[in-house]
PDB file of N, CA and C in Angstrom:
ATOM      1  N   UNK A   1      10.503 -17.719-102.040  1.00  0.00           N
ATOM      2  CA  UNK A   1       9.301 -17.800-102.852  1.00  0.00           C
ATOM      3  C   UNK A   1       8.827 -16.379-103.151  1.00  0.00           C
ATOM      4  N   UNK A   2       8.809 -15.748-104.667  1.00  0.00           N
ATOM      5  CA  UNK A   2       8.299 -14.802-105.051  1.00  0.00           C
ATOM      6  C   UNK A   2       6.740 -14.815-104.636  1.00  0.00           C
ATOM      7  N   UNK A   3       6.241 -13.052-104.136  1.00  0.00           N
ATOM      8  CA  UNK A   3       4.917 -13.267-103.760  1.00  0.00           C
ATOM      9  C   UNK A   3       3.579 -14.040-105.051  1.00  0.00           C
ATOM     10  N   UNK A   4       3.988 -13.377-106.147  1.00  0.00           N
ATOM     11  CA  UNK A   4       2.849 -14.503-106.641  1.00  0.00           C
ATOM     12  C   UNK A   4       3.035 -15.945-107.183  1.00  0.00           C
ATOM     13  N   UNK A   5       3.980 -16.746-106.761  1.00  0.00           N
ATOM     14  CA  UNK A   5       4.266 -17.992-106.355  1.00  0.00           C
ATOM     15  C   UNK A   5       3.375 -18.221-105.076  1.00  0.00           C
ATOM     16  N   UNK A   6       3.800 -17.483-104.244  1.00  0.00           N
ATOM     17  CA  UNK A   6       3.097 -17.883-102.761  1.00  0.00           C
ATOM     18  C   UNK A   6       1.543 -17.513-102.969  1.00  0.00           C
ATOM     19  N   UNK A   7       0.973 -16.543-103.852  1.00  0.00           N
ATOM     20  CA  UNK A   7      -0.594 -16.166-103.721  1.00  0.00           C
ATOM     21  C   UNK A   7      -0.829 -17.152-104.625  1.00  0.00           C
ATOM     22  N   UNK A   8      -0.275 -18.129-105.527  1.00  0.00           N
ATOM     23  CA  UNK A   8      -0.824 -19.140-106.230  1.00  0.00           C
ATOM     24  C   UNK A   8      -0.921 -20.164-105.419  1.00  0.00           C
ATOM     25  N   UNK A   9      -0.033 -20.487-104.716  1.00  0.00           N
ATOM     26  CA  UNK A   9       0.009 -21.953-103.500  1.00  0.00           C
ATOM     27  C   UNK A   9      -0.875 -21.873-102.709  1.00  0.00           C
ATOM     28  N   UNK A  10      -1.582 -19.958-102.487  1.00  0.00           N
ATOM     29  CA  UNK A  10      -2.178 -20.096-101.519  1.00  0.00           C
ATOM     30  C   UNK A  10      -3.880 -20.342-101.868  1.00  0.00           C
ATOM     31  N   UNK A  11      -4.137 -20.130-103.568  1.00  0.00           N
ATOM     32  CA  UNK A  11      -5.336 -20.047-103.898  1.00  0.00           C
ATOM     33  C   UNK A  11      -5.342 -21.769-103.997  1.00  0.00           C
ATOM     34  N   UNK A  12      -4.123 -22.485-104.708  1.00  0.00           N
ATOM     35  CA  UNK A  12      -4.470 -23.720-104.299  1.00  0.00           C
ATOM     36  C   UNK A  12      -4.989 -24.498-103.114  1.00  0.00           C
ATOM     37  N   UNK A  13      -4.331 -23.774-102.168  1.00  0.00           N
ATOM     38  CA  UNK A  13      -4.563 -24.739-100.949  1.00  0.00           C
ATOM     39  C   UNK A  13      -5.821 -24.666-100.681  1.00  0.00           C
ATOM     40  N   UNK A  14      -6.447 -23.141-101.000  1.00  0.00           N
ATOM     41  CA  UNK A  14      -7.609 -22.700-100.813  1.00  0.00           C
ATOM     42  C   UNK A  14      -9.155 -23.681-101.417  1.00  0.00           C
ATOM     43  N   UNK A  15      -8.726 -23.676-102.394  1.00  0.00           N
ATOM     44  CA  UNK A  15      -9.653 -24.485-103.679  1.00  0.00           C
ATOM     45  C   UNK A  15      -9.768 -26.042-103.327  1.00  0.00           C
ATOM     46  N   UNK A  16      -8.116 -26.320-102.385  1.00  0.00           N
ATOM     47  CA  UNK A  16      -8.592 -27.793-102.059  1.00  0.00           C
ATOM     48  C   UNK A  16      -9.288 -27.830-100.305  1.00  0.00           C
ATOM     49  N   UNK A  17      -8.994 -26.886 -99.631  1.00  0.00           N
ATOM     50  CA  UNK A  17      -9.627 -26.696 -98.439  1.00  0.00           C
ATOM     51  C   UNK A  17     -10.707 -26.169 -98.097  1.00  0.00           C
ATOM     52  N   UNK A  18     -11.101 -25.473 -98.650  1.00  0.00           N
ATOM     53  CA  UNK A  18     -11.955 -24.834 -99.419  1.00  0.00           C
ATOM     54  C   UNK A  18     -12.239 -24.274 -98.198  1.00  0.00           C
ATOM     55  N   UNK A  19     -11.609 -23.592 -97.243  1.00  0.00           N
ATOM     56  CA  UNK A  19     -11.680 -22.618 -96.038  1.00  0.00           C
ATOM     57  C   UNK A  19     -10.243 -23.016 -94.826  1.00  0.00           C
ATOM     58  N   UNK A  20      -9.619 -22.030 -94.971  1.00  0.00           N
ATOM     59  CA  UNK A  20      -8.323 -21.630 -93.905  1.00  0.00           C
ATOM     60  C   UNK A  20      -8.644 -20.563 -92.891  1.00  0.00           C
ATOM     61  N   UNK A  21      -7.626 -20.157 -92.047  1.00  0.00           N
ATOM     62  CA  UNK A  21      -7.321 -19.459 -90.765  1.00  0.00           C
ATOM     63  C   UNK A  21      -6.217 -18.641 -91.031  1.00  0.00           C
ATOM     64  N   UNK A  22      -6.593 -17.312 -91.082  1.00  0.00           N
ATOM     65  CA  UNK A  22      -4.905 -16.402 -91.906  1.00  0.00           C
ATOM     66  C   UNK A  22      -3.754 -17.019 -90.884  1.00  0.00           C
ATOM     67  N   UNK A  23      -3.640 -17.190 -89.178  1.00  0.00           N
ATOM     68  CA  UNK A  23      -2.734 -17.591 -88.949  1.00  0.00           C
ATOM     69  C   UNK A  23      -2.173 -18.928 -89.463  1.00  0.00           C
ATOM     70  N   UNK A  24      -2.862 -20.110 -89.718  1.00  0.00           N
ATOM     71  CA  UNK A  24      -2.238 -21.289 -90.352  1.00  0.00           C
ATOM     72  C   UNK A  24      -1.524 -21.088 -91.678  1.00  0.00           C
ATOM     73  N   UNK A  25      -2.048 -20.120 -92.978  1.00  0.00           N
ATOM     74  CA  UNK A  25      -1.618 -19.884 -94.012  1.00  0.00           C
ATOM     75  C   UNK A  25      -0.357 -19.159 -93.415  1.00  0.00           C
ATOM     76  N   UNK A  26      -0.481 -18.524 -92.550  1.00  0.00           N
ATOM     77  CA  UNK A  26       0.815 -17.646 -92.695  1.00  0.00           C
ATOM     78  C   UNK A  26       2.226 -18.225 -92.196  1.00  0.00           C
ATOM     79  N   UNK A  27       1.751 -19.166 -90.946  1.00  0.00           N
ATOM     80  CA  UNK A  27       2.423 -20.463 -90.510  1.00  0.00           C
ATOM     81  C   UNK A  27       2.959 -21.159 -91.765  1.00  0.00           C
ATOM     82  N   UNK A  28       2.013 -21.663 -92.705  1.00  0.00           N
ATOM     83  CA  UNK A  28       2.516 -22.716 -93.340  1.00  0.00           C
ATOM     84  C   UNK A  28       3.290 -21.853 -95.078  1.00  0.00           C
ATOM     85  N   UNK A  29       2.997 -20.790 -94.884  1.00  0.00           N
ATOM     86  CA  UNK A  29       4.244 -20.100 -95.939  1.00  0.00           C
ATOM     87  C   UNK A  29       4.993 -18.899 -95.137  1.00  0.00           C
ATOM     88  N   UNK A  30       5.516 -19.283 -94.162  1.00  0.00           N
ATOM     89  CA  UNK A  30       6.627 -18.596 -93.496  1.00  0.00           C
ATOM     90  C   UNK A  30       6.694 -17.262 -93.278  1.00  0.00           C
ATOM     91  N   UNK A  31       5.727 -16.395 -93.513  1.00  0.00           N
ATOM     92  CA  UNK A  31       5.016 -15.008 -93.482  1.00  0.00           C
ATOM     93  C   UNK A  31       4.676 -14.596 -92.271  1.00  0.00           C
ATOM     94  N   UNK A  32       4.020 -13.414 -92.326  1.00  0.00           N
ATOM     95  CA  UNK A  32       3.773 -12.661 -90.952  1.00  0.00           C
ATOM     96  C   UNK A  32       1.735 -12.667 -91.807  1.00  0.00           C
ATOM     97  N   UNK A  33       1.204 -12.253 -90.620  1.00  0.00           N
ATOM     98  CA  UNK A  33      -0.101 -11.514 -91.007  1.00  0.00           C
ATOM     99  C   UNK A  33      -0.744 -11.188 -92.110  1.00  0.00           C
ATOM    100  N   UNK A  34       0.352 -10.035 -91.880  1.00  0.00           N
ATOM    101  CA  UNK A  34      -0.349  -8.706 -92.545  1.00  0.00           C
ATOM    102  C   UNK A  34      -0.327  -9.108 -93.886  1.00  0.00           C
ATOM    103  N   UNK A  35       1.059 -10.210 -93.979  1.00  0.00           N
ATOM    104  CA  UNK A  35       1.351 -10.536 -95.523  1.00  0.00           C
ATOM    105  C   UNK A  35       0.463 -11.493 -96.077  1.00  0.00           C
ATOM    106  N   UNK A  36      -0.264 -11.835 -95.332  1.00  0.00           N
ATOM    107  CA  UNK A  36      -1.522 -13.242 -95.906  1.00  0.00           C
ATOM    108  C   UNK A  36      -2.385 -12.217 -95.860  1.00  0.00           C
ATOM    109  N   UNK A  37      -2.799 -11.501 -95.490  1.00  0.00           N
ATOM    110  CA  UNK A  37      -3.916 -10.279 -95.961  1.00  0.00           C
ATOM    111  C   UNK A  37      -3.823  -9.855 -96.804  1.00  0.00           C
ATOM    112  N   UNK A  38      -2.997  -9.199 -97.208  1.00  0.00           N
ATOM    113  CA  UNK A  38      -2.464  -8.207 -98.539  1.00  0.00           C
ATOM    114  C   UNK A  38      -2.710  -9.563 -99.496  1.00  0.00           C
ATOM    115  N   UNK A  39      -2.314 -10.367 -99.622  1.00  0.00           N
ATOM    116  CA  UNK A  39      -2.117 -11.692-100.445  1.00  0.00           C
ATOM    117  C   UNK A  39      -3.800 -11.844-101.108  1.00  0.00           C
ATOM    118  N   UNK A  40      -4.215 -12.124 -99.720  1.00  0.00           N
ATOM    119  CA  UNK A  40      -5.772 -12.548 -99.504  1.00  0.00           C
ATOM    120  C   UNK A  40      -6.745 -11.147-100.570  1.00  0.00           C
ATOM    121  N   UNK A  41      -6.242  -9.890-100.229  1.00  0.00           N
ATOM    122  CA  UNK A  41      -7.129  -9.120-101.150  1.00  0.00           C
ATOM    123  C   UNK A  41      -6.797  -8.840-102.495  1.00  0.00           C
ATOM    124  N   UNK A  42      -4.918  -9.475-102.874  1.00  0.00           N
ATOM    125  CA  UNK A  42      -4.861  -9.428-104.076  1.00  0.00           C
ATOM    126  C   UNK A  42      -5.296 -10.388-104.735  1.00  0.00           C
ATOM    127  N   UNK A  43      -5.807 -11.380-104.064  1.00  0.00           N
ATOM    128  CA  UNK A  43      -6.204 -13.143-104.567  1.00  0.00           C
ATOM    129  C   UNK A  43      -7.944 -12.713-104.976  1.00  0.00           C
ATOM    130  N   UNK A  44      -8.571 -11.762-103.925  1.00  0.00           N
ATOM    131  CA  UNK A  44     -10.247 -11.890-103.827  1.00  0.00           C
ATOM    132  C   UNK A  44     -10.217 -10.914-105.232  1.00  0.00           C
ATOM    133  N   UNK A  45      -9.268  -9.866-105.852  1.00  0.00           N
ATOM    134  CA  UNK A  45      -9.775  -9.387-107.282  1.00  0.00           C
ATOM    135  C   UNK A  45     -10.343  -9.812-108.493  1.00  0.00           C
ATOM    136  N   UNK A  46      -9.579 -11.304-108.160  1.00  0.00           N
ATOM    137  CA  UNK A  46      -9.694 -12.114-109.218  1.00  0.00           C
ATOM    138  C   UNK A  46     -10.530 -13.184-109.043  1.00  0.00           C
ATOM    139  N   UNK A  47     -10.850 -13.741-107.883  1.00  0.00           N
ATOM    140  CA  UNK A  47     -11.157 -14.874-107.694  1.00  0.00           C
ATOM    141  C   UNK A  47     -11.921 -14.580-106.349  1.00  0.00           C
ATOM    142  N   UNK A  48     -13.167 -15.493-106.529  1.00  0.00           N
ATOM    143  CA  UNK A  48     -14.473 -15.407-105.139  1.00  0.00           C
ATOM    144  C   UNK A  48     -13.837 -16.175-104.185  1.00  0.00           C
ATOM    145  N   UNK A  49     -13.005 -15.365-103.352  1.00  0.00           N
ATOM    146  CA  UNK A  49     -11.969 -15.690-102.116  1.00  0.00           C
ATOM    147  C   UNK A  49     -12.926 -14.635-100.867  1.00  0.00           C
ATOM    148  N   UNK A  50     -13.371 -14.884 -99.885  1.00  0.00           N
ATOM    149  CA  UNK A  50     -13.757 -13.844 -99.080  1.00  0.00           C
ATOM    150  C   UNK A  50     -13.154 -14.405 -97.176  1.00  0.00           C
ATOM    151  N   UNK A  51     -13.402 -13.220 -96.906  1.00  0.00           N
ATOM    152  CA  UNK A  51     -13.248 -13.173 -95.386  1.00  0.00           C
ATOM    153  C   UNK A  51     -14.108 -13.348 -94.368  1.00  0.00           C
ATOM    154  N   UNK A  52     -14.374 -13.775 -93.101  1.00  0.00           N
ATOM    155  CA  UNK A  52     -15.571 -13.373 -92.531  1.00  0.00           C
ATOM    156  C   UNK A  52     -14.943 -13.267 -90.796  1.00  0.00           C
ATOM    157  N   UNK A  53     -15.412 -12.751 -90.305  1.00  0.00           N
ATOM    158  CA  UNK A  53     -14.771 -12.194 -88.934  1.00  0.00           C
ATOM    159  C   UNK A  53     -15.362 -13.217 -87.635  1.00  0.00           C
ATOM    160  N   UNK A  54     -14.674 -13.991 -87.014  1.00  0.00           N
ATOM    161  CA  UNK A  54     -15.648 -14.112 -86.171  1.00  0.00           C
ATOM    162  C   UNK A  54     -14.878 -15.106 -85.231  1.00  0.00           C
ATOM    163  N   UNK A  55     -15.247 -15.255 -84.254  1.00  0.00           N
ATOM    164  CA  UNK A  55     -13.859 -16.061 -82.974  1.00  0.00           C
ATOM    165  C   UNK A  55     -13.716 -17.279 -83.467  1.00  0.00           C
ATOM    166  N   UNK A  56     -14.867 -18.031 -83.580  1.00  0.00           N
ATOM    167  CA  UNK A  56     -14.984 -19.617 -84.349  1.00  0.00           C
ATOM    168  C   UNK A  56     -15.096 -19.904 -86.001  1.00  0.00           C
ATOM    169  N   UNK A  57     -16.058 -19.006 -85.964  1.00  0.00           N
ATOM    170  CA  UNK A  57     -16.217 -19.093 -87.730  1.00  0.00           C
ATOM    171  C   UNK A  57     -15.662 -18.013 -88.177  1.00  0.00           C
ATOM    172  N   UNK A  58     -14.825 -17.918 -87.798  1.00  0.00           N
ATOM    173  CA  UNK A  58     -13.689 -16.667 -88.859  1.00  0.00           C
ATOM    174  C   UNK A  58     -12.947 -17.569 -89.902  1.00  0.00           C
ATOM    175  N   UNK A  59     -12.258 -16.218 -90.702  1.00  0.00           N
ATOM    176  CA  UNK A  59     -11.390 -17.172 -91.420  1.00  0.00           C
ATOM    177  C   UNK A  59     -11.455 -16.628 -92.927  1.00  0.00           C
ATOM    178  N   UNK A  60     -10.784 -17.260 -93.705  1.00  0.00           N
ATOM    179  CA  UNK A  60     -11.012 -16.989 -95.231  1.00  0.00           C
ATOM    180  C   UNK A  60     -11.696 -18.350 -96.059  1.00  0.00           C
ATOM    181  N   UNK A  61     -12.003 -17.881 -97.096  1.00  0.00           N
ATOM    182  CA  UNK A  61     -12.963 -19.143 -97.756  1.00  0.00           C
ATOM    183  C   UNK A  61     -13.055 -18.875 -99.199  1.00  0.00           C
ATOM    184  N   UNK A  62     -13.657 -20.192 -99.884  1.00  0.00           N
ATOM    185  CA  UNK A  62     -13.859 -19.729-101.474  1.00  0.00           C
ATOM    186  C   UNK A  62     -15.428 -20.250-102.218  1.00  0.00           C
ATOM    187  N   UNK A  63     -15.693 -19.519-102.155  1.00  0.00           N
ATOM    188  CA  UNK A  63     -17.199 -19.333-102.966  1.00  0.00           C
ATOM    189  C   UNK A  63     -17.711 -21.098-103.478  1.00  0.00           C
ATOM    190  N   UNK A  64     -18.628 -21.432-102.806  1.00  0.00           N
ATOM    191  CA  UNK A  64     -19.450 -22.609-102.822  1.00  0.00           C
ATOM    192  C   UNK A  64     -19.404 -22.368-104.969  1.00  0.00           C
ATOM    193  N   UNK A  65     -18.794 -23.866-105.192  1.00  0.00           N
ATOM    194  CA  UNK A  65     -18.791 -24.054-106.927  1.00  0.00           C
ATOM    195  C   UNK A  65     -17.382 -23.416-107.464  1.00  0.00           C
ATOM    196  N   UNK A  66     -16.588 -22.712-106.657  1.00  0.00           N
ATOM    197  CA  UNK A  66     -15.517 -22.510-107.360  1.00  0.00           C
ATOM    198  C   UNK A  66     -14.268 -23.242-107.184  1.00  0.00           C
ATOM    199  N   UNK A  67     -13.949 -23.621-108.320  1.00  0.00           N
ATOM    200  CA  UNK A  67     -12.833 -24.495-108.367  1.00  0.00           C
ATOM    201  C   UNK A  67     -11.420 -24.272-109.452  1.00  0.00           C
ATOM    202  N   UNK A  68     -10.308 -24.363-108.497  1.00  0.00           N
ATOM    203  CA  UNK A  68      -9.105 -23.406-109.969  1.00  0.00           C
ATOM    204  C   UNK A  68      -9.093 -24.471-111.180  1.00  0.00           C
ATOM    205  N   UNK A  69      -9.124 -23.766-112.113  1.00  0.00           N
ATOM    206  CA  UNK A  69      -8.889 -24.335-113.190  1.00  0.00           C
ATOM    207  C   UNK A  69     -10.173 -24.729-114.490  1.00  0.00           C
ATOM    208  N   UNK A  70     -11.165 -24.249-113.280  1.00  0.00           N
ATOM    209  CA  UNK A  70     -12.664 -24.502-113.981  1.00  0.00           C
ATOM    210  C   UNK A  70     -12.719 -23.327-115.090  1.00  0.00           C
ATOM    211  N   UNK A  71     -13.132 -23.859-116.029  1.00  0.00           N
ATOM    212  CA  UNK A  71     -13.919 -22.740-117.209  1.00  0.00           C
ATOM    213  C   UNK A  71     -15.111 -22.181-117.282  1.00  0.00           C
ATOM    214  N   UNK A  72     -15.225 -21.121-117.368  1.00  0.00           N
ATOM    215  CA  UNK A  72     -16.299 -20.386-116.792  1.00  0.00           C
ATOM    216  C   UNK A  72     -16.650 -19.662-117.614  1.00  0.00           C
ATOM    217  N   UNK A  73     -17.796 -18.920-118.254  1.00  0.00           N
ATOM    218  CA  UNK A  73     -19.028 -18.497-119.262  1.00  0.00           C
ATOM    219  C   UNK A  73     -18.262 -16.737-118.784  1.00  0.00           C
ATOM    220  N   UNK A  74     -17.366 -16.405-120.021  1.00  0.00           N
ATOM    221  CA  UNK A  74     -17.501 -14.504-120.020  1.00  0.00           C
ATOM    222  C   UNK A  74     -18.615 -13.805-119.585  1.00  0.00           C
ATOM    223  N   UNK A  75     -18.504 -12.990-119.321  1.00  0.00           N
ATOM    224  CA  UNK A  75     -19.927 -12.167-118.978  1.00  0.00           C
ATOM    225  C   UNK A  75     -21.033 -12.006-119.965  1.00  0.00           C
ATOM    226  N   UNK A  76     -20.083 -11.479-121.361  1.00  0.00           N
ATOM    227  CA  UNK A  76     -20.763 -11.104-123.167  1.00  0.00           C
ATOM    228  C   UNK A  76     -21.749 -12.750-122.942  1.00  0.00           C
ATOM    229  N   UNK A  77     -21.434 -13.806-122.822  1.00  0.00           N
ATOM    230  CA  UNK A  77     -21.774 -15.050-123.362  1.00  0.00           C
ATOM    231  C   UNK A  77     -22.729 -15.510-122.497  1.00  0.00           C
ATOM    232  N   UNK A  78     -22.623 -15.047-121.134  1.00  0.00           N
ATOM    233  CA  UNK A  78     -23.712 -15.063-120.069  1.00  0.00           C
ATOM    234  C   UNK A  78     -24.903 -14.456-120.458  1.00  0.00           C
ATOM    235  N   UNK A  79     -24.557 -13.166-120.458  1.00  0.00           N
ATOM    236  CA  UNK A  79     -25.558 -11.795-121.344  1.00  0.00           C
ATOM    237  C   UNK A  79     -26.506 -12.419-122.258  1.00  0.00           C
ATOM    238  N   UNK A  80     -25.721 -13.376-123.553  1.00  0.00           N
ATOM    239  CA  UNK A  80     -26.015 -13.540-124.426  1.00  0.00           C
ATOM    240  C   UNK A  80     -27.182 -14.828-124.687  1.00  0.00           C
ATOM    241  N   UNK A  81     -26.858 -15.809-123.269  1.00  0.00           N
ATOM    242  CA  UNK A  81     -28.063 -17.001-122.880  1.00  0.00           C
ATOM    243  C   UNK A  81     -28.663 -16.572-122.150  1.00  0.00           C
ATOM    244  N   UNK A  82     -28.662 -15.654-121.325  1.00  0.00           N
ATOM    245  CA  UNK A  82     -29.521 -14.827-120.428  1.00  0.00           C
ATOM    246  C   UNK A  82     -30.936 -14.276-121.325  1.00  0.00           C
ATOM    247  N   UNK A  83     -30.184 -13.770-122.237  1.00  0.00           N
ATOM    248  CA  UNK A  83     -31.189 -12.901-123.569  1.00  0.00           C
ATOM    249  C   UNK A  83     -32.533 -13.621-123.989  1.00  0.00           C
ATOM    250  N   UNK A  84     -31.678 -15.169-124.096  1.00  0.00           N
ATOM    251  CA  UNK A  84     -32.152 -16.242-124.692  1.00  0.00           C
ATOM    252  C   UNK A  84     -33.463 -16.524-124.429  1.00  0.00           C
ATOM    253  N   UNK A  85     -33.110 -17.031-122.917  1.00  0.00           N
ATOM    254  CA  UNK A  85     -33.995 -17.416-122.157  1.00  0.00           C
ATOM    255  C   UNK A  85     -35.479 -16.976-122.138  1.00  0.00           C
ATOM    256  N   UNK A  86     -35.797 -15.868-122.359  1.00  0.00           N
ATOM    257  CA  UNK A  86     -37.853 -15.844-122.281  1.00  0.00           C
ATOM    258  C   UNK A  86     -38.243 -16.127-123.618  1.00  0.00           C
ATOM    259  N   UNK A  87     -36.824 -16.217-124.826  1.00  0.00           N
ATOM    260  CA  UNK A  87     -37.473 -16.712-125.919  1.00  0.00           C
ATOM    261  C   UNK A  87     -37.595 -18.464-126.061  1.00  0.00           C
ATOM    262  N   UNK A  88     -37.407 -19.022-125.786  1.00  0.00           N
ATOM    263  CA  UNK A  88     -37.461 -20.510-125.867  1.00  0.00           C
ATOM    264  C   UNK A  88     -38.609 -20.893-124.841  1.00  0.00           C
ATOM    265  N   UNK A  89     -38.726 -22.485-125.366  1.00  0.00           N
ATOM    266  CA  UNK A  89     -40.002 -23.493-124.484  1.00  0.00           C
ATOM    267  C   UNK A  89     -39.212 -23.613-123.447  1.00  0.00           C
ATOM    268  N   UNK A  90     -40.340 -24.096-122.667  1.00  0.00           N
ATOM    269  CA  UNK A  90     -39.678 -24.792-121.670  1.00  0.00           C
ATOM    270  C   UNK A  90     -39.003 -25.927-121.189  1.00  0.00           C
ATOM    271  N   UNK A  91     -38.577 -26.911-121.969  1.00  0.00           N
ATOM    272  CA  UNK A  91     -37.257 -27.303-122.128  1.00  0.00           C
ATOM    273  C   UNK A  91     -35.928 -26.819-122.349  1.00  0.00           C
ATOM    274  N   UNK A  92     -35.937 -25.681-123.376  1.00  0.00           N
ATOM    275  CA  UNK A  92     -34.552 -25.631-123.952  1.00  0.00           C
ATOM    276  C   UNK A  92     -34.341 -24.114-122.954  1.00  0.00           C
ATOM    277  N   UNK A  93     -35.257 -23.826-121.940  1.00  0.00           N
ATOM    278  CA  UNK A  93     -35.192 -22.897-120.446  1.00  0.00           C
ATOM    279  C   UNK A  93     -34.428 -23.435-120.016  1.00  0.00           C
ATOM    280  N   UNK A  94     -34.588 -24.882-119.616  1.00  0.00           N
ATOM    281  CA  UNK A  94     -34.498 -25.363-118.545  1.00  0.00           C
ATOM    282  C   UNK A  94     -32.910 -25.725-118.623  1.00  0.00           C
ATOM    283  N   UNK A  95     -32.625 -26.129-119.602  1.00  0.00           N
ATOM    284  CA  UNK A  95     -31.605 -26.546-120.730  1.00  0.00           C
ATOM    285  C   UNK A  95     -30.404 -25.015-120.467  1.00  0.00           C
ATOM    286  N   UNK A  96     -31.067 -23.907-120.946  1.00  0.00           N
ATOM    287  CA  UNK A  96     -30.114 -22.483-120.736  1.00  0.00           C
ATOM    288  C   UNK A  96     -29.672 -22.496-119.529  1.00  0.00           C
ATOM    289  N   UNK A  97     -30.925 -22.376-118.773  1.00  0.00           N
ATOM    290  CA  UNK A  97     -30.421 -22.254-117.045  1.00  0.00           C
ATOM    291  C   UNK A  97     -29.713 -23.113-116.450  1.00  0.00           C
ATOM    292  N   UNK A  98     -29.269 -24.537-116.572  1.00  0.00           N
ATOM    293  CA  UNK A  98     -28.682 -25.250-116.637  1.00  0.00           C
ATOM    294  C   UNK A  98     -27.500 -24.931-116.715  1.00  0.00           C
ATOM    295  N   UNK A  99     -27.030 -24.300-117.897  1.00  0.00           N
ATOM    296  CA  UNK A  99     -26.131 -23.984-118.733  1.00  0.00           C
ATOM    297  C   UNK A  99     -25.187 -22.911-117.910  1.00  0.00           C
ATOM    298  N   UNK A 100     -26.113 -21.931-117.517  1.00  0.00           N
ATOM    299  CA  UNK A 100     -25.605 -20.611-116.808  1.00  0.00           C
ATOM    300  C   UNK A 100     -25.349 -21.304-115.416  1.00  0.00           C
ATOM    301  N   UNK A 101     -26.042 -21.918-114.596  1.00  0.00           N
ATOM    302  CA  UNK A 101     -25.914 -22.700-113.003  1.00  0.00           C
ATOM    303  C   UNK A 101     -24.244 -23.319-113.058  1.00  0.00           C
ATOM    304  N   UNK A 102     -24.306 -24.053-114.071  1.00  0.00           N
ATOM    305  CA  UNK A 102     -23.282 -24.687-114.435  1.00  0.00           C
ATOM    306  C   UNK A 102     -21.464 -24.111-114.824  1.00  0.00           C
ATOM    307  N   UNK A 103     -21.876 -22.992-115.920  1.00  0.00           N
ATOM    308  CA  UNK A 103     -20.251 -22.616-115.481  1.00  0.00           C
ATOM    309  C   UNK A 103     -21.091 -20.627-115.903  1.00  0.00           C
ATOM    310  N   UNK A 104     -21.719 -20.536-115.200  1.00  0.00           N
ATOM    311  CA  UNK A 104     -21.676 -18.885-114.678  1.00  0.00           C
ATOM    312  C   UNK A 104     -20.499 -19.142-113.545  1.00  0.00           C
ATOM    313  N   UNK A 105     -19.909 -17.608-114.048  1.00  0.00           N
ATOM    314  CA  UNK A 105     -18.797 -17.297-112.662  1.00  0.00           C
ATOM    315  C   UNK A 105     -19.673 -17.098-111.384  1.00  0.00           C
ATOM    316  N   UNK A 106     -18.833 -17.941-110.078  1.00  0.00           N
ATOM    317  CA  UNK A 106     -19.703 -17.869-108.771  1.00  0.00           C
ATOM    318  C   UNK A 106     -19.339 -16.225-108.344  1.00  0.00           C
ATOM    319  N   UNK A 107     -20.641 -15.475-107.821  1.00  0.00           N
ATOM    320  CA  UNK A 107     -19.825 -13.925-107.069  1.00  0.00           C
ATOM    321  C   UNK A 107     -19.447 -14.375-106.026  1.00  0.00           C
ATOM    322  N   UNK A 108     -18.527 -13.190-105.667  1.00  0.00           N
ATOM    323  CA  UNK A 108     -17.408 -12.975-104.220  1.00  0.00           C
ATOM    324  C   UNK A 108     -18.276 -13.127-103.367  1.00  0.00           C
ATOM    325  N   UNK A 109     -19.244 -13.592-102.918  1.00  0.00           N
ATOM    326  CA  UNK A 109     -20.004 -13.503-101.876  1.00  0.00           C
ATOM    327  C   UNK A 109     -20.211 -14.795-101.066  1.00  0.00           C
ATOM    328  N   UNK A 110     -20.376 -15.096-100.344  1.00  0.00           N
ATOM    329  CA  UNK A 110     -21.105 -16.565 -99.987  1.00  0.00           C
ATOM    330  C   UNK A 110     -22.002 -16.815-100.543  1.00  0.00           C
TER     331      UNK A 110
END
């Protein structure tokens, strides 16, 4: 398995688990470590994939709302209902923000 074959299987598994253990990923695509790390930070460039350190709740994870394959609002087009927003009533607010909640890209963060 070429590596970005394997960093695609692994964002899948991710998106449906929606939180792994680098040793199980690395277990379950025949790898060492270091190589689900490297994987893991070429995966978080693109995509709200993060890490968090910790004996029990360690592990890797993917951003609460993100899902592969979802379509998601460019930044320009975000910008651009963002703008919107203090000009309209308060319906067609409520309506924008909606809009942005809905497919704004989630950040890398929790």
């Amino acid at each position: 398995m070429k590596a970005s074959e394997r960093r695609q299987a692994i964002l899948e598994a991710l998106c449906e688990r929606r939180s792994d253990k680098v040793e199980n990923l690395a277990f379950e695509f025949q790898v060492n470590r270091t190589t689900i790390m490297r994987d893991i930070l070429e995966l978080s460039l693109s995509h709200p994939i993060y890490t968090q350190s910790g004996r029990h709740g360690g592990g890797i994870y993917v951003a609460d709302g993100y899902y592969l394959g979802k379509q998601y609002l460019s930044e320009e087009q975000r910008n651009v209902i963002e703008s919107l927003i203090p000009t309209v009533g308060d319906d067609q607010r409520k309506v924008l923000l909606s809009i942005v909640s809905k497919f704004g890209r989630p950040s890398n963060k929790k």
